[in-house]
PDB file of N, CA and C in Angstrom:
ATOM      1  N   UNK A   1       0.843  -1.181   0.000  1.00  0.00           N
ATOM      2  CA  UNK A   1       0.000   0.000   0.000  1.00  0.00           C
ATOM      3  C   UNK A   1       0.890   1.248   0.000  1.00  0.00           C
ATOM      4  N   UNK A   2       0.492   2.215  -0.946  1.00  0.00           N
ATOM      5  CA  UNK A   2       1.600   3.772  -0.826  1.00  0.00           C
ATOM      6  C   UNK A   2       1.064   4.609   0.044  1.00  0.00           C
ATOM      7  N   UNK A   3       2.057   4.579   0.906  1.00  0.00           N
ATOM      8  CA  UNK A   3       2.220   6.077   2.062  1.00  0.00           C
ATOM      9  C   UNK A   3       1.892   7.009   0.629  1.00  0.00           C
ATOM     10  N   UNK A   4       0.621   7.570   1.390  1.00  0.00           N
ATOM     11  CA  UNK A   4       0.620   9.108   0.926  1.00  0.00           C
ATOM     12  C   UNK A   4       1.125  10.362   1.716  1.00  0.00           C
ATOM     13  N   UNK A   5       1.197  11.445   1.401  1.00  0.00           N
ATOM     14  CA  UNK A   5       2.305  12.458   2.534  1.00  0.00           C
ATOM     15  C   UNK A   5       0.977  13.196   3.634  1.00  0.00           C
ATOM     16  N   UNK A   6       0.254  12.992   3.301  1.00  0.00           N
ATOM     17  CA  UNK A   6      -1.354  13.777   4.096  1.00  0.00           C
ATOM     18  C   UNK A   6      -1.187  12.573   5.347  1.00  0.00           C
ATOM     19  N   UNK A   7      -1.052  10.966   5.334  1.00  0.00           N
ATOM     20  CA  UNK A   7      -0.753  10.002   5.874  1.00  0.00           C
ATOM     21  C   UNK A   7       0.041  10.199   6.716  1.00  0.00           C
ATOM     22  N   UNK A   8       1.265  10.270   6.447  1.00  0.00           N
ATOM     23  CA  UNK A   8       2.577  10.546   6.889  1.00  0.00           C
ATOM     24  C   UNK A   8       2.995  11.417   7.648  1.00  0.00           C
ATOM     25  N   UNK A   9       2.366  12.903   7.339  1.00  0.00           N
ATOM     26  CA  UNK A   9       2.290  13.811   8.313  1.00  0.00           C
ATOM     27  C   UNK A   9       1.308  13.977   9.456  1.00  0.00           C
ATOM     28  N   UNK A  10       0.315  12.861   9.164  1.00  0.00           N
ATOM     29  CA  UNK A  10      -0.636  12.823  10.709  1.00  0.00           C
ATOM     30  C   UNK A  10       0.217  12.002  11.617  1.00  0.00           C
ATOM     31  N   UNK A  11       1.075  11.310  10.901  1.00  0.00           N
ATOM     32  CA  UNK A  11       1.762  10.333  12.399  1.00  0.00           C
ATOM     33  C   UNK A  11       2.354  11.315  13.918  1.00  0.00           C
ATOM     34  N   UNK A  12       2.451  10.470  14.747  1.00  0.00           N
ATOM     35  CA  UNK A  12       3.401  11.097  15.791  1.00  0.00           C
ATOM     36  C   UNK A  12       4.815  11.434  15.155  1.00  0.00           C
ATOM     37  N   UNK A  13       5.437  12.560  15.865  1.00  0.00           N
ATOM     38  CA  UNK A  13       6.623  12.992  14.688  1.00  0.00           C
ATOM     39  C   UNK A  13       7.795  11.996  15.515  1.00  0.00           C
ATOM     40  N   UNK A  14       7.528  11.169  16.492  1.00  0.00           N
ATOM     41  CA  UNK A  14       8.409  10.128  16.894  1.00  0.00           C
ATOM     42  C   UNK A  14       8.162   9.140  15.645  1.00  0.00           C
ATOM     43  N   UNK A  15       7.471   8.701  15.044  1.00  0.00           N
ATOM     44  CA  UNK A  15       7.194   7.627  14.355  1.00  0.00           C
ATOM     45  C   UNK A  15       7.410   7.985  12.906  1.00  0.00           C
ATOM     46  N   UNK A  16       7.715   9.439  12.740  1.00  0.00           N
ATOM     47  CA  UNK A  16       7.507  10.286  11.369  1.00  0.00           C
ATOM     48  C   UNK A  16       9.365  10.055  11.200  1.00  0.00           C
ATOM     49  N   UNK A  17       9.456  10.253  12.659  1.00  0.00           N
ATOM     50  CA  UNK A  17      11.497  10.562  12.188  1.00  0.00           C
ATOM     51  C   UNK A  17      12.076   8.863  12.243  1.00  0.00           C
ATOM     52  N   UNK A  18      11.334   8.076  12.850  1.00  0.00           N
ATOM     53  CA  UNK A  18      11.913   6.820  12.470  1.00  0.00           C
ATOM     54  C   UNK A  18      11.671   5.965  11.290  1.00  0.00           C
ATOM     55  N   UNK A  19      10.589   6.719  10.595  1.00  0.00           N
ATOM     56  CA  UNK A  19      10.795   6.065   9.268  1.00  0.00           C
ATOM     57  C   UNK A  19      11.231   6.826   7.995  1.00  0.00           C
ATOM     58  N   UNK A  20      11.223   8.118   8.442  1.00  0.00           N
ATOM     59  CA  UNK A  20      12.368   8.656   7.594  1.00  0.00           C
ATOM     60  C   UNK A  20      13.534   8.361   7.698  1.00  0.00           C
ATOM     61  N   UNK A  21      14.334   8.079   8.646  1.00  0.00           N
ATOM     62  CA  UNK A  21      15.397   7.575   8.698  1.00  0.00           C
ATOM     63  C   UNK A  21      15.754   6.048   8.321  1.00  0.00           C
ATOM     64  N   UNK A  22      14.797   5.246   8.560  1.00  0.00           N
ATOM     65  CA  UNK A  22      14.724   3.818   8.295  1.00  0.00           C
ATOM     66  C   UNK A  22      14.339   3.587   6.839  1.00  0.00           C
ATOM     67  N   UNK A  23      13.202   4.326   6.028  1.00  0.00           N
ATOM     68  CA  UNK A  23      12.766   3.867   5.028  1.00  0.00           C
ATOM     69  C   UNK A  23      13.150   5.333   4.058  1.00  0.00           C
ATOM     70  N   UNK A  24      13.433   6.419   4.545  1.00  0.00           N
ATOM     71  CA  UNK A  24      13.912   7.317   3.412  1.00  0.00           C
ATOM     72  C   UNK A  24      15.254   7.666   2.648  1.00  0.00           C
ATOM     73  N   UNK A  25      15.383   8.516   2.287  1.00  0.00           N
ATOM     74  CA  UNK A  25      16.886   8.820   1.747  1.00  0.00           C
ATOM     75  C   UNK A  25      16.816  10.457   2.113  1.00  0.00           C
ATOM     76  N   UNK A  26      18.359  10.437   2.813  1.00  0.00           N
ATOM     77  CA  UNK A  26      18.868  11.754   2.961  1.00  0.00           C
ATOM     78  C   UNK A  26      19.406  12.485   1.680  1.00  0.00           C
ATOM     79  N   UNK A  27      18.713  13.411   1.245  1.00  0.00           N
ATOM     80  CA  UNK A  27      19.104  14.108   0.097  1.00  0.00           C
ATOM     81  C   UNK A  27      20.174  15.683   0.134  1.00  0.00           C
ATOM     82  N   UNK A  28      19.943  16.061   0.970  1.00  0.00           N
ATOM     83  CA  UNK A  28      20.559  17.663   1.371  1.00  0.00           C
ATOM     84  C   UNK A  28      20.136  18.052   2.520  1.00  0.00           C
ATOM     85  N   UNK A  29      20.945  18.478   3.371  1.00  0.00           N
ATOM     86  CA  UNK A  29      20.595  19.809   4.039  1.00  0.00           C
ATOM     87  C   UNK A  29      20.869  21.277   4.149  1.00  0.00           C
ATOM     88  N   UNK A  30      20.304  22.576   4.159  1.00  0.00           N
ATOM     89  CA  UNK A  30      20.420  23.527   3.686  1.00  0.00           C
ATOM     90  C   UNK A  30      20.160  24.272   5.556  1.00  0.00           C
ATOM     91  N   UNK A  31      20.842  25.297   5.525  1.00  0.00           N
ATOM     92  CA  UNK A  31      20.663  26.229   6.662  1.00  0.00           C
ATOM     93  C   UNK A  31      19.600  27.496   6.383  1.00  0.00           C
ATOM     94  N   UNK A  32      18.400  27.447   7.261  1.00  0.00           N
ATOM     95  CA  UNK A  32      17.599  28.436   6.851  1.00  0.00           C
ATOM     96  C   UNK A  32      16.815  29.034   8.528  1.00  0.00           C
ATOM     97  N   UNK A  33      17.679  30.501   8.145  1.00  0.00           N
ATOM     98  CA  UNK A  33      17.046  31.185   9.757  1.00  0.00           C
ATOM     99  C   UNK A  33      17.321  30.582  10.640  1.00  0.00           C
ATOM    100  N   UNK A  34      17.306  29.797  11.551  1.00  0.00           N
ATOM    101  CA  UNK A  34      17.450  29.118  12.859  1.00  0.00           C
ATOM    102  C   UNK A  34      17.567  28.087  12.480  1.00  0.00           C
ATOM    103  N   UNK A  35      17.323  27.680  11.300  1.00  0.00           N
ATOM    104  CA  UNK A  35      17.273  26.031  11.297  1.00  0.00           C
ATOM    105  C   UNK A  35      18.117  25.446  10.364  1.00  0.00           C
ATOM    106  N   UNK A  36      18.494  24.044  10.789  1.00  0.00           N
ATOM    107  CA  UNK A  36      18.947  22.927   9.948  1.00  0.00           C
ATOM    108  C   UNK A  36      18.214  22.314   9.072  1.00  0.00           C
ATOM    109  N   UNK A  37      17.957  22.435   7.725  1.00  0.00           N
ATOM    110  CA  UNK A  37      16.656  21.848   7.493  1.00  0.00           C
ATOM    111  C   UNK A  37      17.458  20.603   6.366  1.00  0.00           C
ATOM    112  N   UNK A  38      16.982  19.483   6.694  1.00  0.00           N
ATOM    113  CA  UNK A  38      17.299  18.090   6.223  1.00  0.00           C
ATOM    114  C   UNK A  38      16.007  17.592   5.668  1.00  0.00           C
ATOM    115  N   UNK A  39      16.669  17.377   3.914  1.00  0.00           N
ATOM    116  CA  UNK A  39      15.555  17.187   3.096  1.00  0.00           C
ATOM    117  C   UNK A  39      15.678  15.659   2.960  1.00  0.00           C
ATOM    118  N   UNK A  40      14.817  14.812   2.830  1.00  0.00           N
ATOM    119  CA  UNK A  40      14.546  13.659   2.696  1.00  0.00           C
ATOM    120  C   UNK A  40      13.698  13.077   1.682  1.00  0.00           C
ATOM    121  N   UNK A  41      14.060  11.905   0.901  1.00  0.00           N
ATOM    122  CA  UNK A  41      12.732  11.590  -0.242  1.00  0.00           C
ATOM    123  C   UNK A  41      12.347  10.287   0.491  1.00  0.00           C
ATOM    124  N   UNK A  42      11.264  10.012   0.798  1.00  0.00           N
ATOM    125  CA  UNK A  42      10.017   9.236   1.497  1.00  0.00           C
ATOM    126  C   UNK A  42       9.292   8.677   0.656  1.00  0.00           C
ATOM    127  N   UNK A  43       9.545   7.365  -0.149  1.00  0.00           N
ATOM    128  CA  UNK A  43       8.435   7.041  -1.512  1.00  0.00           C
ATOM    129  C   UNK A  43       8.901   7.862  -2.108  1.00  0.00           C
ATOM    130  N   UNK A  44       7.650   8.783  -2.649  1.00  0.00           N
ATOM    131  CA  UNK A  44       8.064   9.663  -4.098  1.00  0.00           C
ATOM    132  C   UNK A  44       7.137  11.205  -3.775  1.00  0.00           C
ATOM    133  N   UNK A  45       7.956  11.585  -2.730  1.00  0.00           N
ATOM    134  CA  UNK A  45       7.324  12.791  -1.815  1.00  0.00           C
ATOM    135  C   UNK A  45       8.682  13.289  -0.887  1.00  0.00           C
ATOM    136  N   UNK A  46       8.804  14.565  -0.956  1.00  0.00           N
ATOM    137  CA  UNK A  46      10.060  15.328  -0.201  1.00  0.00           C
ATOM    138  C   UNK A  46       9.915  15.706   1.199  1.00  0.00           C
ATOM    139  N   UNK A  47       9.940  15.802   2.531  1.00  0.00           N
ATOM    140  CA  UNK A  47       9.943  15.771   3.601  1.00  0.00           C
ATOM    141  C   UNK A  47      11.176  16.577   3.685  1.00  0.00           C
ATOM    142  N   UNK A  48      10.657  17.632   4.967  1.00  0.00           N
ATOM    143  CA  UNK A  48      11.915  18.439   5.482  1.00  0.00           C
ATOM    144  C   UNK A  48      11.501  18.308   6.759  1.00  0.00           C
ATOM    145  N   UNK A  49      12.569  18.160   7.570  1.00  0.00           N
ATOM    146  CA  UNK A  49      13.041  18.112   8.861  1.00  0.00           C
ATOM    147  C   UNK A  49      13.813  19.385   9.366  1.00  0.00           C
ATOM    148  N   UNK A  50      12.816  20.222  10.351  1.00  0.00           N
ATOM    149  CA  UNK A  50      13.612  21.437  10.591  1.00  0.00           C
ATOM    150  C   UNK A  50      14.114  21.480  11.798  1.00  0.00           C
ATOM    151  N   UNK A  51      15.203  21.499  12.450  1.00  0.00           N
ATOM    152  CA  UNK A  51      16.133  21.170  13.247  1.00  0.00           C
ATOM    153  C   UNK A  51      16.845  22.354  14.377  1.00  0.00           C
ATOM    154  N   UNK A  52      16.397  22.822  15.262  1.00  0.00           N
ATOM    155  CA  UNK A  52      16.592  24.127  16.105  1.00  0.00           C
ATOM    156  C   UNK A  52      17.917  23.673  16.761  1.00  0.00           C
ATOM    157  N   UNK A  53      19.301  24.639  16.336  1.00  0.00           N
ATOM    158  CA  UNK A  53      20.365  23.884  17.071  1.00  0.00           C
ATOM    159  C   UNK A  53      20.314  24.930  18.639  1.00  0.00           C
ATOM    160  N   UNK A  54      19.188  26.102  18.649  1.00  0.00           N
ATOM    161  CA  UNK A  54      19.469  26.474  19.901  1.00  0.00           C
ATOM    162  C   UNK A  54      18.248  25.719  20.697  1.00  0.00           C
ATOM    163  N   UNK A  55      17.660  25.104  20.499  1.00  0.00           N
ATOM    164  CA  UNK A  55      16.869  24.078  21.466  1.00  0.00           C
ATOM    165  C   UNK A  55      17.335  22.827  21.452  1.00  0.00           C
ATOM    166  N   UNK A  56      18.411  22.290  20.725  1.00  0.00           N
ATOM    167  CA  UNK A  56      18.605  21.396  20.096  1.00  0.00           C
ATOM    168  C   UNK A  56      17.293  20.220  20.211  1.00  0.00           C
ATOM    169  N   UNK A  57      16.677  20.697  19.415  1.00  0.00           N
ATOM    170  CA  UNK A  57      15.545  19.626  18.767  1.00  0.00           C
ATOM    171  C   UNK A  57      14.737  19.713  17.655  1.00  0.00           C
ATOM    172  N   UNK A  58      14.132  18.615  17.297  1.00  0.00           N
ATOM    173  CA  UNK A  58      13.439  19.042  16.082  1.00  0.00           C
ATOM    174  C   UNK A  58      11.601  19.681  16.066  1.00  0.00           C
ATOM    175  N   UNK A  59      11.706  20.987  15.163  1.00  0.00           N
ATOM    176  CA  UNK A  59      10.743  21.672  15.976  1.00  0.00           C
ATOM    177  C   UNK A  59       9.643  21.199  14.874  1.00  0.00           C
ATOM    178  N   UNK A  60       9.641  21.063  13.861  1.00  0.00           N
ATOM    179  CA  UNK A  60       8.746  20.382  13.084  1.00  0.00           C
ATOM    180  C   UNK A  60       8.893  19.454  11.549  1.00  0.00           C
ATOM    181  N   UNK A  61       8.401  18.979  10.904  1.00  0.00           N
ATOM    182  CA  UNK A  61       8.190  18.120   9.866  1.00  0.00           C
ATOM    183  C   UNK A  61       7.143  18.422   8.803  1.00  0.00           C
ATOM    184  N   UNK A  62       7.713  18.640   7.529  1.00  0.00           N
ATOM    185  CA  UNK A  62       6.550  19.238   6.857  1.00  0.00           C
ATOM    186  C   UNK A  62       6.933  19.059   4.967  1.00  0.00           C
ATOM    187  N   UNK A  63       5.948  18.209   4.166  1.00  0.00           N
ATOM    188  CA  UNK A  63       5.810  18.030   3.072  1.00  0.00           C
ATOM    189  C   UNK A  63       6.898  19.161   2.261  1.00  0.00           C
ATOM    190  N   UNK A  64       7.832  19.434   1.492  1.00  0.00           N
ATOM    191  CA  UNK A  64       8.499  20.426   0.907  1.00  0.00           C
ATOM    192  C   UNK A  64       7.406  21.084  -0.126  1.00  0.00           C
ATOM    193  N   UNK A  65       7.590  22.376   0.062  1.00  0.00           N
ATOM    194  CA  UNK A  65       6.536  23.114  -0.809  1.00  0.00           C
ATOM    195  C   UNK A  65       7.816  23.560  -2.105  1.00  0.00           C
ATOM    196  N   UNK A  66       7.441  22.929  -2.876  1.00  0.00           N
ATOM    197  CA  UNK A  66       8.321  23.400  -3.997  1.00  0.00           C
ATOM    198  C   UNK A  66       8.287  25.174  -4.582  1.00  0.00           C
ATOM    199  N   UNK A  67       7.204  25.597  -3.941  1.00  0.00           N
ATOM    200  CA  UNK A  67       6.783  27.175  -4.452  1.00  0.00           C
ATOM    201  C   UNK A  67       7.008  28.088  -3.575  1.00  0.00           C
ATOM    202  N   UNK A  68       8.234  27.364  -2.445  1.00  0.00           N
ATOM    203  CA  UNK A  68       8.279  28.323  -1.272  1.00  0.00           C
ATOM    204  C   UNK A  68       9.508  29.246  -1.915  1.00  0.00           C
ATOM    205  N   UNK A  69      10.266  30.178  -0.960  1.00  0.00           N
ATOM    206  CA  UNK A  69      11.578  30.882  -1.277  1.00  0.00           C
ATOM    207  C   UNK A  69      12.243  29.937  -1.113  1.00  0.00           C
ATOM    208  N   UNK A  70      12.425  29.054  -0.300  1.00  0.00           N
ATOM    209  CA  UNK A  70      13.756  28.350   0.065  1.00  0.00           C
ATOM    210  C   UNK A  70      14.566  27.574  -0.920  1.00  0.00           C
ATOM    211  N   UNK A  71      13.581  27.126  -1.721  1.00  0.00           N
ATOM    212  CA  UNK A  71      13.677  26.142  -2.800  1.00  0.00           C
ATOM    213  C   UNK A  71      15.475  27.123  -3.542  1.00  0.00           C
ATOM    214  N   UNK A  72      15.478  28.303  -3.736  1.00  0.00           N
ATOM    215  CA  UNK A  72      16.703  28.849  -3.923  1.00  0.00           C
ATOM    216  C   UNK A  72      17.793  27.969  -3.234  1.00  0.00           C
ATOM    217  N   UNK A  73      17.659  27.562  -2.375  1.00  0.00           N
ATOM    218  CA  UNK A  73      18.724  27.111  -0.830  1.00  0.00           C
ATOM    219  C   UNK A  73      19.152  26.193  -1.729  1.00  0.00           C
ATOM    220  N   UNK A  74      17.809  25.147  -1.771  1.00  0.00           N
ATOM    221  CA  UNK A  74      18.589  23.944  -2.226  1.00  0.00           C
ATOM    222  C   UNK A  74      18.583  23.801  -3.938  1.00  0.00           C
ATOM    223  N   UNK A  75      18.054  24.407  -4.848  1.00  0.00           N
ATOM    224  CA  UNK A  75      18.223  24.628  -6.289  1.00  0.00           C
ATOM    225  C   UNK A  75      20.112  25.004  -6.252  1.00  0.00           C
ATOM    226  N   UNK A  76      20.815  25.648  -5.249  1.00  0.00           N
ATOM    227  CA  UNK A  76      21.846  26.283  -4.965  1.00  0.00           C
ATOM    228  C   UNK A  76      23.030  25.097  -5.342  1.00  0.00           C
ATOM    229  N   UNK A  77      22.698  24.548  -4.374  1.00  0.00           N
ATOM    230  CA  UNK A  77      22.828  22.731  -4.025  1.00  0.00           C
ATOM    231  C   UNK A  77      22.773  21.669  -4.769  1.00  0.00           C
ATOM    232  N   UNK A  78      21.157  21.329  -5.342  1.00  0.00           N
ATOM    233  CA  UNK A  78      21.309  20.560  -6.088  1.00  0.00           C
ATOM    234  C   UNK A  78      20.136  20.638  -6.791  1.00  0.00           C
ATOM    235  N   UNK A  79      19.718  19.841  -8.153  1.00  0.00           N
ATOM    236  CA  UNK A  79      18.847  19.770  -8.686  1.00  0.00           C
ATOM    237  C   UNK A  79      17.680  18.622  -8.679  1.00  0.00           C
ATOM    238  N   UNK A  80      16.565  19.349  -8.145  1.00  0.00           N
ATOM    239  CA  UNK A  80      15.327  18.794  -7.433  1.00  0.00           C
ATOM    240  C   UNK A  80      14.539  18.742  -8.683  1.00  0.00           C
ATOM    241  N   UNK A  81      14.019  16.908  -9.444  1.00  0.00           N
ATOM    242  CA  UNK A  81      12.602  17.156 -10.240  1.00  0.00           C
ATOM    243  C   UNK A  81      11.266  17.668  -9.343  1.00  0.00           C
ATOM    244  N   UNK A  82      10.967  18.193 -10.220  1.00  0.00           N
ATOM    245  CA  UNK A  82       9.394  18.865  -9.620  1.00  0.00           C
ATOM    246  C   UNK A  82       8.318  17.558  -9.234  1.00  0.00           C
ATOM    247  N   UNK A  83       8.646  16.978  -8.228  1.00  0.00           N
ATOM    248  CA  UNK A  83       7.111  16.299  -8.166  1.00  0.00           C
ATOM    249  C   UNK A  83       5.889  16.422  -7.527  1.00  0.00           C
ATOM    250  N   UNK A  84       5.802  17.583  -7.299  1.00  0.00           N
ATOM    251  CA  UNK A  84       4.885  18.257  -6.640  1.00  0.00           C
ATOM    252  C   UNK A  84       3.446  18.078  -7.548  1.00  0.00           C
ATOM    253  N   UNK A  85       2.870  17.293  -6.608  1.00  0.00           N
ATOM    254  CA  UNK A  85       1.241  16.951  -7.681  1.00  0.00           C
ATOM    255  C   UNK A  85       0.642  18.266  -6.994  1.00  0.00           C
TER     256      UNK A  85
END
């Protein structure tokens, strides 16, 4: 059955970061404002992990919006296909 990302982001974000790490791929991470943000491909859907090194923790988890500014960060970096349905 395919994880959809609407799925994926209702989990507990304990259960969200162990299967990104277990079942995803680390693609980049880019520094933005306060955060570490570690992009991940999950199936065939982008996940960012934003990472507070002055709380040291992770403050949230959230589908990559390909139409945000940041996308500069990592276009910088590397080259992302659009799969944004």
């Amino acid at each position: 059955m395919r994880l959809e990302p609407y799925d994926f982001l209702n989990y507990p974000i304990k259960e969200q970061i162990q299967m990104l790490y277990k079942e995803g791929s680390f693609i980049v991470s880019i520094r933005y404002y306060g955060y570490k943000i570690n992009l991940f491909l999950l199936e065939d859907f982008y996940i960012e992990v934003f990472y507070n090194h002055k709380l040291d923790k992770i403050e949230k988890i959230e589908q990559l919006d390909f139409a945000h500014s940041r996308m500069k960060f990592y276009n910088d970096q590397i080259s992302l296909p659009s799969l944004a349905s």
